[in-house]
N, C-alpha and C. Protein backbone atom coordinates (compact mmCIF):
# COMPACT_ATOMS: atom_id res chain seq x y z
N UNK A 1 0.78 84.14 48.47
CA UNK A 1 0.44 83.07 49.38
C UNK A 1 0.09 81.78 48.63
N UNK A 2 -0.50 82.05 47.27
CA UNK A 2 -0.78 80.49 46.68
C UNK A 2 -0.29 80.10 45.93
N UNK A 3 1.38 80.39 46.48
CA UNK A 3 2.29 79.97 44.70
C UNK A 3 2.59 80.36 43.11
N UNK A 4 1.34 81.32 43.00
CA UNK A 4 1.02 81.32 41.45
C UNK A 4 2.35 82.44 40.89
N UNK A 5 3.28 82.51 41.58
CA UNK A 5 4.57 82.96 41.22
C UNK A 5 5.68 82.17 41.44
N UNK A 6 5.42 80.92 41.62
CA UNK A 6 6.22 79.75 42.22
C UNK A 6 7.39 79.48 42.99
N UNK A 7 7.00 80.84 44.00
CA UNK A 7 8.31 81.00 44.85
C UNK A 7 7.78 79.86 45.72
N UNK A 8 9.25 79.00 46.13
CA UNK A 8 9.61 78.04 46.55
C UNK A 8 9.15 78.05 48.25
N UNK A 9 9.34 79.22 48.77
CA UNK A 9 8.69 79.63 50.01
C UNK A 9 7.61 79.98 50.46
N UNK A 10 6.26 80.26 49.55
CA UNK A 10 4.90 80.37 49.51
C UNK A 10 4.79 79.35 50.37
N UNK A 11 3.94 79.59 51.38
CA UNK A 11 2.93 78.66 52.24
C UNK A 11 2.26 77.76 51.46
N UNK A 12 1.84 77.45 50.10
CA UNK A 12 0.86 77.14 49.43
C UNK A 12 1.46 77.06 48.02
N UNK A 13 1.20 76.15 47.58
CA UNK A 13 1.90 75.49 45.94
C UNK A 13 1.18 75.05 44.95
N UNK A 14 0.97 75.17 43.51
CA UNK A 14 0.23 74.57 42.62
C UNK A 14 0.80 73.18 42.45
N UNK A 15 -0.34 72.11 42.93
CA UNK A 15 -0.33 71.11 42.27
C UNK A 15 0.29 70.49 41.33
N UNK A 16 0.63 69.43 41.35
CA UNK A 16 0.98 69.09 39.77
C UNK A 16 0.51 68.87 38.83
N UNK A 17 -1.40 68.76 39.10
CA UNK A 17 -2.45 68.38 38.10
C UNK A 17 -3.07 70.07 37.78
N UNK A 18 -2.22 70.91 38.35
CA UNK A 18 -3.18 72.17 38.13
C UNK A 18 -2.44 72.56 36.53
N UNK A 19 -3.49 73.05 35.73
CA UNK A 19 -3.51 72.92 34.49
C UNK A 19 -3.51 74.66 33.82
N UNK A 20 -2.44 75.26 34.00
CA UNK A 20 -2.13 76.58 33.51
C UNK A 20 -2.73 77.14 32.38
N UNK A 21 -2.92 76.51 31.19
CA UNK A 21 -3.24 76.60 30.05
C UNK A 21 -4.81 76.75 30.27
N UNK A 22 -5.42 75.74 31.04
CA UNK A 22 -6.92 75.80 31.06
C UNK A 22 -7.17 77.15 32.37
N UNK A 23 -6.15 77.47 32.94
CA UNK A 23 -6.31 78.39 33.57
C UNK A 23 -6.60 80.27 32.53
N UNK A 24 -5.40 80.09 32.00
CA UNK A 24 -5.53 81.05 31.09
C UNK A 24 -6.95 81.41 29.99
N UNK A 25 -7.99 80.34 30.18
CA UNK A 25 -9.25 80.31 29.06
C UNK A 25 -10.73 80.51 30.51
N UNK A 26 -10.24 80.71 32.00
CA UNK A 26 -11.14 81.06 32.56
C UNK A 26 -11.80 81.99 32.29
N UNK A 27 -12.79 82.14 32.90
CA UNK A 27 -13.63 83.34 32.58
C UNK A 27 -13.69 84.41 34.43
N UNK A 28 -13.14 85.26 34.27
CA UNK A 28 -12.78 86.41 35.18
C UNK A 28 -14.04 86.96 35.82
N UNK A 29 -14.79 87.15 35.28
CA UNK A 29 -16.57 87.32 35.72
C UNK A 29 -17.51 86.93 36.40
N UNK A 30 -17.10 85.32 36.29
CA UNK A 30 -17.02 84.45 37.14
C UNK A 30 -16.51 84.46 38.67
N UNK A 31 -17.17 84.53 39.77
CA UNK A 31 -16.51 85.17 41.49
C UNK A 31 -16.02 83.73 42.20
N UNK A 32 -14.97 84.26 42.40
CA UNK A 32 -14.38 83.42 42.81
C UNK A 32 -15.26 82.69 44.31
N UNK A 33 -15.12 81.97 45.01
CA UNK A 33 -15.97 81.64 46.87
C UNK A 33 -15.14 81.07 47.19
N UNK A 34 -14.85 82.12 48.50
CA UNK A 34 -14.56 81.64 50.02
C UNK A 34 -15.04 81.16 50.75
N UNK A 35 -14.51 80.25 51.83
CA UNK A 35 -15.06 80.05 52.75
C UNK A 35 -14.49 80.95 53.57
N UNK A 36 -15.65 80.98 55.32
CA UNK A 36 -14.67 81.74 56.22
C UNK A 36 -14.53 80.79 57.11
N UNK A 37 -12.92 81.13 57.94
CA UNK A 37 -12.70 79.76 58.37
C UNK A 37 -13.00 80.66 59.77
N UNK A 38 -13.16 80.70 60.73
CA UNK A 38 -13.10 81.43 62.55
C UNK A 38 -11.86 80.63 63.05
N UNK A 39 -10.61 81.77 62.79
CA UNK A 39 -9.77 81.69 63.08
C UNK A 39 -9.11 82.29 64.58
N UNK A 40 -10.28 83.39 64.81
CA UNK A 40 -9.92 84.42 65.95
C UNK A 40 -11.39 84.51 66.57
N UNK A 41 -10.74 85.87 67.57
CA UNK A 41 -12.43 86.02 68.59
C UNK A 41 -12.80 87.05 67.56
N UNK A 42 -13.09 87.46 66.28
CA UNK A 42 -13.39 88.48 65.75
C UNK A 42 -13.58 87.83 64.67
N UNK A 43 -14.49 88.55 64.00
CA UNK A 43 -14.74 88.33 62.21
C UNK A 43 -13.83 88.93 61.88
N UNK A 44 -13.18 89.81 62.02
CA UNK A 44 -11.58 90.35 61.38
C UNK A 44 -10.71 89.54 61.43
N UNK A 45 -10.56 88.45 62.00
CA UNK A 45 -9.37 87.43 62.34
C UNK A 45 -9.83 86.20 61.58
N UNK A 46 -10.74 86.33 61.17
CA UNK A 46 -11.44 85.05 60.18
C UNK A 46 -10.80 84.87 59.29
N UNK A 47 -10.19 83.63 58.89
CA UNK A 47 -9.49 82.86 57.33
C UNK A 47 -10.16 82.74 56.13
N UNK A 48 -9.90 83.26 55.29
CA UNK A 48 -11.04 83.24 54.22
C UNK A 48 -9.88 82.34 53.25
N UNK A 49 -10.60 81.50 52.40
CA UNK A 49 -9.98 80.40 52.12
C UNK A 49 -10.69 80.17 50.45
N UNK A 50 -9.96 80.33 49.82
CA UNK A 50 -10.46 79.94 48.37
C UNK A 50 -11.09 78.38 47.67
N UNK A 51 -12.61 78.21 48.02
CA UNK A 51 -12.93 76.52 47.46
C UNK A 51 -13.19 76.48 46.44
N UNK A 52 -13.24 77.47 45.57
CA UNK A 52 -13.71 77.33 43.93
C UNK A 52 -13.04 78.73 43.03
N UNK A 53 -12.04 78.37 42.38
CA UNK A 53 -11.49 79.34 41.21
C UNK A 53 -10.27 80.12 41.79
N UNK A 54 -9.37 78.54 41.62
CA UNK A 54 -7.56 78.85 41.51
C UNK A 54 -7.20 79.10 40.21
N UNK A 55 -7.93 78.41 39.49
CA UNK A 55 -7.36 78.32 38.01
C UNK A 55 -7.79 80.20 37.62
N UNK A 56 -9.04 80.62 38.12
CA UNK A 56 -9.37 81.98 37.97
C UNK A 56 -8.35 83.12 38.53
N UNK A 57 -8.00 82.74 39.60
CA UNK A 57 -6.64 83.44 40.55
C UNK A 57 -5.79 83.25 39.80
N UNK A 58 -5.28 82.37 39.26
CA UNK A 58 -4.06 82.34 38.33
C UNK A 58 -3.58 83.43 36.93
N UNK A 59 -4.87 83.12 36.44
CA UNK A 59 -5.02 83.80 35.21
C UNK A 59 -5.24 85.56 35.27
N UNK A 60 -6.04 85.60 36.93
CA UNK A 60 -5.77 87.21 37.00
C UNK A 60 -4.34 87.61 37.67
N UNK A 61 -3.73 86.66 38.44
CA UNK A 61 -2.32 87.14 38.39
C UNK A 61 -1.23 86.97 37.29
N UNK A 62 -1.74 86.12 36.83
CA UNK A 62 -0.58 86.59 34.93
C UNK A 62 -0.95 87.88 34.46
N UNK A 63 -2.05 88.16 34.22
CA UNK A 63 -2.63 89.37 33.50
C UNK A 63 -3.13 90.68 34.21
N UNK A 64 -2.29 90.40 35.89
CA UNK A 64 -2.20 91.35 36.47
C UNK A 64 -3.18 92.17 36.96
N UNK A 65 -4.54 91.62 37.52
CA UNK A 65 -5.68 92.04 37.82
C UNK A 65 -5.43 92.53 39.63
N UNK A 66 -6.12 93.53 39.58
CA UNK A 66 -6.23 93.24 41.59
C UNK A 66 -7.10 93.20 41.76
N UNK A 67 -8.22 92.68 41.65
CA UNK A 67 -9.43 92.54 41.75
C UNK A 67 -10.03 91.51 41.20
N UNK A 68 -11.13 90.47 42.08
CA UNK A 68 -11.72 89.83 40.69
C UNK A 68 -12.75 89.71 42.00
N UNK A 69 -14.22 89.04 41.35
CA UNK A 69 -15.43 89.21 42.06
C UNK A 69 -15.41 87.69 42.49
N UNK A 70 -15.89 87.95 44.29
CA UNK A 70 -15.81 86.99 44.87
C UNK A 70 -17.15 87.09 45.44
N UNK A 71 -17.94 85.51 46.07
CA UNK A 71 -18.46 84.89 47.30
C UNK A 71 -18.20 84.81 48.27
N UNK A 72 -18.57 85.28 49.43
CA UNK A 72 -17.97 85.01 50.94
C UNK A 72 -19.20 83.91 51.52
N UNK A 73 -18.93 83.05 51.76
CA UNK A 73 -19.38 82.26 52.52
C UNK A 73 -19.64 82.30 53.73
N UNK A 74 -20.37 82.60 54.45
CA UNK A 74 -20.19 82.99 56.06
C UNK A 74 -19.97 81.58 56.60
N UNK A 75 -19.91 81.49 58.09
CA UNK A 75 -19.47 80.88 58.70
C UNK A 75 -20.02 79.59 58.77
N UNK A 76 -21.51 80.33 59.50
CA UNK A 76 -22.48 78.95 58.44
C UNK A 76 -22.67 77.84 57.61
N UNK A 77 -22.30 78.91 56.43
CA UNK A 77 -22.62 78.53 55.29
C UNK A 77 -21.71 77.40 54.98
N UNK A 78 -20.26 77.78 55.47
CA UNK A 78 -19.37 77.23 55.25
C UNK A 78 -19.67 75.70 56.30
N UNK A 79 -19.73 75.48 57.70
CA UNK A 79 -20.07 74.76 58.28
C UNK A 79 -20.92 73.79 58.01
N UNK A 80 -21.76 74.23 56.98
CA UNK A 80 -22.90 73.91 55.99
C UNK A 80 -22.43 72.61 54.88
N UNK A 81 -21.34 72.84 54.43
CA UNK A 81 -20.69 72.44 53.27
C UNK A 81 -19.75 71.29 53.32
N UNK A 82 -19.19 71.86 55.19
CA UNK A 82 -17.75 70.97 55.48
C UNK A 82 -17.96 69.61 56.03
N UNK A 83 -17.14 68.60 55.68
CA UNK A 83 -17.16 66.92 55.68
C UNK A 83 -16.16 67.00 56.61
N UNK A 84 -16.26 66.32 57.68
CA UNK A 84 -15.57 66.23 59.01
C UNK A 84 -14.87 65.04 58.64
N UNK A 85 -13.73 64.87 58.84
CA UNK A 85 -13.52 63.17 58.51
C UNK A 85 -13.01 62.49 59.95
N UNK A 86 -12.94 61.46 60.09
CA UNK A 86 -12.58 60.99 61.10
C UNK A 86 -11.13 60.94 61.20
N UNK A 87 -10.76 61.03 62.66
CA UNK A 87 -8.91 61.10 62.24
C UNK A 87 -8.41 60.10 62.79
N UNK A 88 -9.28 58.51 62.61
CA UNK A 88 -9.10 57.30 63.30
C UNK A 88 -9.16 56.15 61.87
């Protein structure tokens, strides 16, 4: 879903400023945080959305990890964080 195999059809694409090399020197230990977005009438239908550690996602899909330690942000929390912008 976020490109980091750079199929052309991913919903989602690396940047052109995203920096592979500095990806590869992350530190994996480091948890990645979601937000959750309330996408549905259920917390099962909730979007969980990566705001900190693509460059970390990257480097565990080169080196083939399925796992890496994450933050969930609840809904809150997230609501907490988010900058509304005006669409005027």
């Amino acid at each position: 879903m976020y490109g980091m195999d750079d199929n052309p059809f991913a919903p989602m694409t690396l940047g052109p400023l995203f920096d592979r090399a500095h990806a590869m020197s992350t530190n994996l230990a480091r948890p990645l945080i979601l937000a959750t977005i309330a996408t549905g009438s259920t917390r099962a239908e909730d979007t969980l959305l990566i705001i900190d550690g693509s460059h970390r996602l990257y480097r565990a899909f080169v080196e083939g990890y399925d796992q890496l330690p994450a933050l969930v942000l609840t809904e809150a929390e997230t609501a907490a964080i988010t900058v509304i912008r005006p669409t005027t």
